[in-house]
C-alpha atoms as a PDB file:
ATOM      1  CA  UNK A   1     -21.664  -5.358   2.250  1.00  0.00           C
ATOM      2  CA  UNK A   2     -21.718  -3.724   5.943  1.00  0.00           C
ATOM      3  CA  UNK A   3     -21.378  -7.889   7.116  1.00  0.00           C
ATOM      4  CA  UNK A   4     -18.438  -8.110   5.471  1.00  0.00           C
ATOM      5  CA  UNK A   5     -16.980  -4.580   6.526  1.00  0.00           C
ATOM      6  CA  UNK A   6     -18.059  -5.833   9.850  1.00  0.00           C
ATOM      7  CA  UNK A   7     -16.321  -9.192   9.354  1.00  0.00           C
ATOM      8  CA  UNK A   8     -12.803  -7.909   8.040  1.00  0.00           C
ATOM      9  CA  UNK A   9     -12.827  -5.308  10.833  1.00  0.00           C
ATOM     10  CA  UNK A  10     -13.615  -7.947  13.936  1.00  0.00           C
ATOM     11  CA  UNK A  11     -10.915 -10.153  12.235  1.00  0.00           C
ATOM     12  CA  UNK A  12      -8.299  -7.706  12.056  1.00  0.00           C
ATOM     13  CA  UNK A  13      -9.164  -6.687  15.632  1.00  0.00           C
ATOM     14  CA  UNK A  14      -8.521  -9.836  16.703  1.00  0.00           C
ATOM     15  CA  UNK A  15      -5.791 -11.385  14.892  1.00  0.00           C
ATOM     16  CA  UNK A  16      -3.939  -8.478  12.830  1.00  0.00           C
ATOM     17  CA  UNK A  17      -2.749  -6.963  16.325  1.00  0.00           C
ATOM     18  CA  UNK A  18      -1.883 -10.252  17.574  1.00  0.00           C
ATOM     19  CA  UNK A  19      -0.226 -10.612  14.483  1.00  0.00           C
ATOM     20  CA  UNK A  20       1.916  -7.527  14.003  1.00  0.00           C
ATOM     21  CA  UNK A  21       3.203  -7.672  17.945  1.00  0.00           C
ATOM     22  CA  UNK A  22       5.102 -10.720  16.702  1.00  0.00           C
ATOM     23  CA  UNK A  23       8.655  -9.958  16.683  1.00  0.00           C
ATOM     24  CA  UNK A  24       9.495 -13.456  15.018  1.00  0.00           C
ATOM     25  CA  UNK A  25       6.758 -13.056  11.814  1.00  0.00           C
ATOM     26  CA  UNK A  26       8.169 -14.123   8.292  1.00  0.00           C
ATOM     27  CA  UNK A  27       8.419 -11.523   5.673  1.00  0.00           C
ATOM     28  CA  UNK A  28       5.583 -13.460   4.071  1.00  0.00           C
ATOM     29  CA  UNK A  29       3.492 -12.646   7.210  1.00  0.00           C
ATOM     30  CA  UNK A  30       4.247  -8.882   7.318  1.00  0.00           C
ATOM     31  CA  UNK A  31       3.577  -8.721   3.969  1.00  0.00           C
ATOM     32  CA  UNK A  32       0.132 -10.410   4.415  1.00  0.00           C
ATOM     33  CA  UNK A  33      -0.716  -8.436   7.153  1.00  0.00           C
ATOM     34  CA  UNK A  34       0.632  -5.036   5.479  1.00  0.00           C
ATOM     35  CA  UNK A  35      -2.396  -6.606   2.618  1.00  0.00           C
ATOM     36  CA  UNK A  36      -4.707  -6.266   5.148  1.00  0.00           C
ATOM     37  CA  UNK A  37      -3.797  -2.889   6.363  1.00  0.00           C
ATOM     38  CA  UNK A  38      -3.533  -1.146   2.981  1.00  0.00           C
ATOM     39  CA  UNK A  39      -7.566  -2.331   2.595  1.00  0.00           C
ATOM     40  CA  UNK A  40      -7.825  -0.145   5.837  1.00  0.00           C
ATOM     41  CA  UNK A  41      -5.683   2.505   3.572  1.00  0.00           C
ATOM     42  CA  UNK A  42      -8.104   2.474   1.153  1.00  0.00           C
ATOM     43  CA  UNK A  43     -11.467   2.449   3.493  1.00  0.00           C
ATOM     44  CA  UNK A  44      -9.847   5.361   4.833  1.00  0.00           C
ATOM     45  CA  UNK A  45      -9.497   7.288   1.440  1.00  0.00           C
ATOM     46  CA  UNK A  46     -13.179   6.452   0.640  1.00  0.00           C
ATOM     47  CA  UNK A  47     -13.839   7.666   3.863  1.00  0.00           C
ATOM     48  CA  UNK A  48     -11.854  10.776   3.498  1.00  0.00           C
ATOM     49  CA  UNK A  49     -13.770  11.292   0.066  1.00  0.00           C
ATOM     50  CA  UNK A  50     -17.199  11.132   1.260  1.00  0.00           C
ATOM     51  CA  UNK A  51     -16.502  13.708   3.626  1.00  0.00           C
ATOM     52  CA  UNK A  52     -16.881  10.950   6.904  1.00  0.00           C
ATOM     53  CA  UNK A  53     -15.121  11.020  10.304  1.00  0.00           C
ATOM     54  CA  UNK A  54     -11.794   9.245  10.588  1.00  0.00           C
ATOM     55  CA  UNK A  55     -12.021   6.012  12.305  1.00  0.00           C
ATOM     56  CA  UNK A  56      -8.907   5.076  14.103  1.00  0.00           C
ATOM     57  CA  UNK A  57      -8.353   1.859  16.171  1.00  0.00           C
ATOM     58  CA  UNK A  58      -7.603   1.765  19.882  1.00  0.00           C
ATOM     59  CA  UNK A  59      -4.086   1.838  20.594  1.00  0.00           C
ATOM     60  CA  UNK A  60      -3.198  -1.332  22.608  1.00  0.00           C
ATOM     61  CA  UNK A  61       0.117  -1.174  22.071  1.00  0.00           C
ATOM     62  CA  UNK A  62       0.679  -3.386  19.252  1.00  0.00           C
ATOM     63  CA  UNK A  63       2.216  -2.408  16.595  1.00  0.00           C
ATOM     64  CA  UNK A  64      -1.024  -2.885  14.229  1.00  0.00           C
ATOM     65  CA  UNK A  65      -2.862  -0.073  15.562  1.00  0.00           C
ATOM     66  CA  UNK A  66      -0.127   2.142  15.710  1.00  0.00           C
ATOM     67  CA  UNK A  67       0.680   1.156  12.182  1.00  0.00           C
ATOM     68  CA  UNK A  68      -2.543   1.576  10.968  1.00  0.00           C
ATOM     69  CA  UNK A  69      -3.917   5.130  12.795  1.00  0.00           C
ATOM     70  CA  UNK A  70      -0.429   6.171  11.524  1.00  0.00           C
ATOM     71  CA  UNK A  71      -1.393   5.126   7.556  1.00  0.00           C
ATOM     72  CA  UNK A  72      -5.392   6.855   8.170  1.00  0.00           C
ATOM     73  CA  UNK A  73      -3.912   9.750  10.188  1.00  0.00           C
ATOM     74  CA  UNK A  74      -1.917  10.667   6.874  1.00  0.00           C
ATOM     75  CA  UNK A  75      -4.305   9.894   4.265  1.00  0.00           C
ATOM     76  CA  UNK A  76      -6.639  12.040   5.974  1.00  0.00           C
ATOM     77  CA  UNK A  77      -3.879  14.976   5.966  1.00  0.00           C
ATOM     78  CA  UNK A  78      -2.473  14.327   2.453  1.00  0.00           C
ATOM     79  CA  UNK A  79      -4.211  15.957  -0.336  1.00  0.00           C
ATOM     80  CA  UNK A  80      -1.922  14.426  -3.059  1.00  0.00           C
ATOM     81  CA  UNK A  81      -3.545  10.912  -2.268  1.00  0.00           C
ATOM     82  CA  UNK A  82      -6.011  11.744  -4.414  1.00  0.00           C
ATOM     83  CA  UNK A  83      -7.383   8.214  -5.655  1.00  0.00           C
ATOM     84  CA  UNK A  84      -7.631   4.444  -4.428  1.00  0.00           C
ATOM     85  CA  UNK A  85      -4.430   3.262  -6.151  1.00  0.00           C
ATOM     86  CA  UNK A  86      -2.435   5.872  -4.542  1.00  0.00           C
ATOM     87  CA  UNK A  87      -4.017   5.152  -1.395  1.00  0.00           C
ATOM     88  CA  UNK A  88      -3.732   1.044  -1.621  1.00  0.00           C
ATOM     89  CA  UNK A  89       0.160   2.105  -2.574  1.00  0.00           C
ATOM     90  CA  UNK A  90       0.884   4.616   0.230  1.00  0.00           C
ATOM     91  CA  UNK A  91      -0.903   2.417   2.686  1.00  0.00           C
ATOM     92  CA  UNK A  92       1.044  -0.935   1.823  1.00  0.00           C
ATOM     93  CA  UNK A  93       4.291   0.583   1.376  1.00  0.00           C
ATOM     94  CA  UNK A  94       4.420   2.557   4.658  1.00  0.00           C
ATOM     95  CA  UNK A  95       3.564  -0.891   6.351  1.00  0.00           C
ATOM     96  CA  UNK A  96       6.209  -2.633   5.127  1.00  0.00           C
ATOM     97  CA  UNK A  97       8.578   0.055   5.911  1.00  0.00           C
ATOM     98  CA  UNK A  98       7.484   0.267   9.279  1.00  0.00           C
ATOM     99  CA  UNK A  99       7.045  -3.433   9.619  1.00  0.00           C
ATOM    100  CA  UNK A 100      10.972  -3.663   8.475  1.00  0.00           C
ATOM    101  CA  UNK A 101       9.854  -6.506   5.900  1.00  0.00           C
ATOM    102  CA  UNK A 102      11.514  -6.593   2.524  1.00  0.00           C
ATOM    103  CA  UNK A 103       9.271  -5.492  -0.735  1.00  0.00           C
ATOM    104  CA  UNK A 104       8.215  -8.125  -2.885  1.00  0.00           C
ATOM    105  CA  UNK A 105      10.384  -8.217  -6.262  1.00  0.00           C
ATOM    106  CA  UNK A 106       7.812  -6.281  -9.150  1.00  0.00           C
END
């Protein structure tokens, strides 16, 4: 399990900021990546839960760490995220608001 946390975090270090900086993406693509991020959302809450540091990313300037140190920064700060769907929600929605991509129809 700590391979693949390992995995998904060197992969999102890698591409996800690359990714994000990308004025031109698709909504598809900021959706995808917003995916990604709201499993950081929900590491985070676990995180939060077990009583363990916050882990933020080192701002680069891309708009992937900022966006996702914003989403930890407030799960860690909001009590009324109080379980893993609420977290997976906040985390996805605040990345596609502050991605500016369009909600896929429920």
């Amino acid at each position: 399990m700590k391979r693949f946390g390992v995995l998904i975090f060197t992969f999102f270090v890698l591409c996800g900021h690359a990714l994000a900086a990308d004025e031109g993406m698709s909504d598809t693509q900021k959706m995808r990546f917003c995916e990604r991020v709201r499993d950081h959302a929900l590491q985070a809450f676990y995180n939060r839960d077990r009583g363990r540091p916050m882990k933020l990313f080192v701002e680069d300037g891309s708009d992937g760490a900022r966006i996702t140190n914003h989403i930890i920064k407030r799960i860690y700060e909001e009590p009324q995220i109080s379980s893993p769907k609420k977290a997976e929600t906040f985390g996805r929605a605040t990345c596609n608001e502050m991605m500016g991509s369009k909600l896929p129809p429920e």
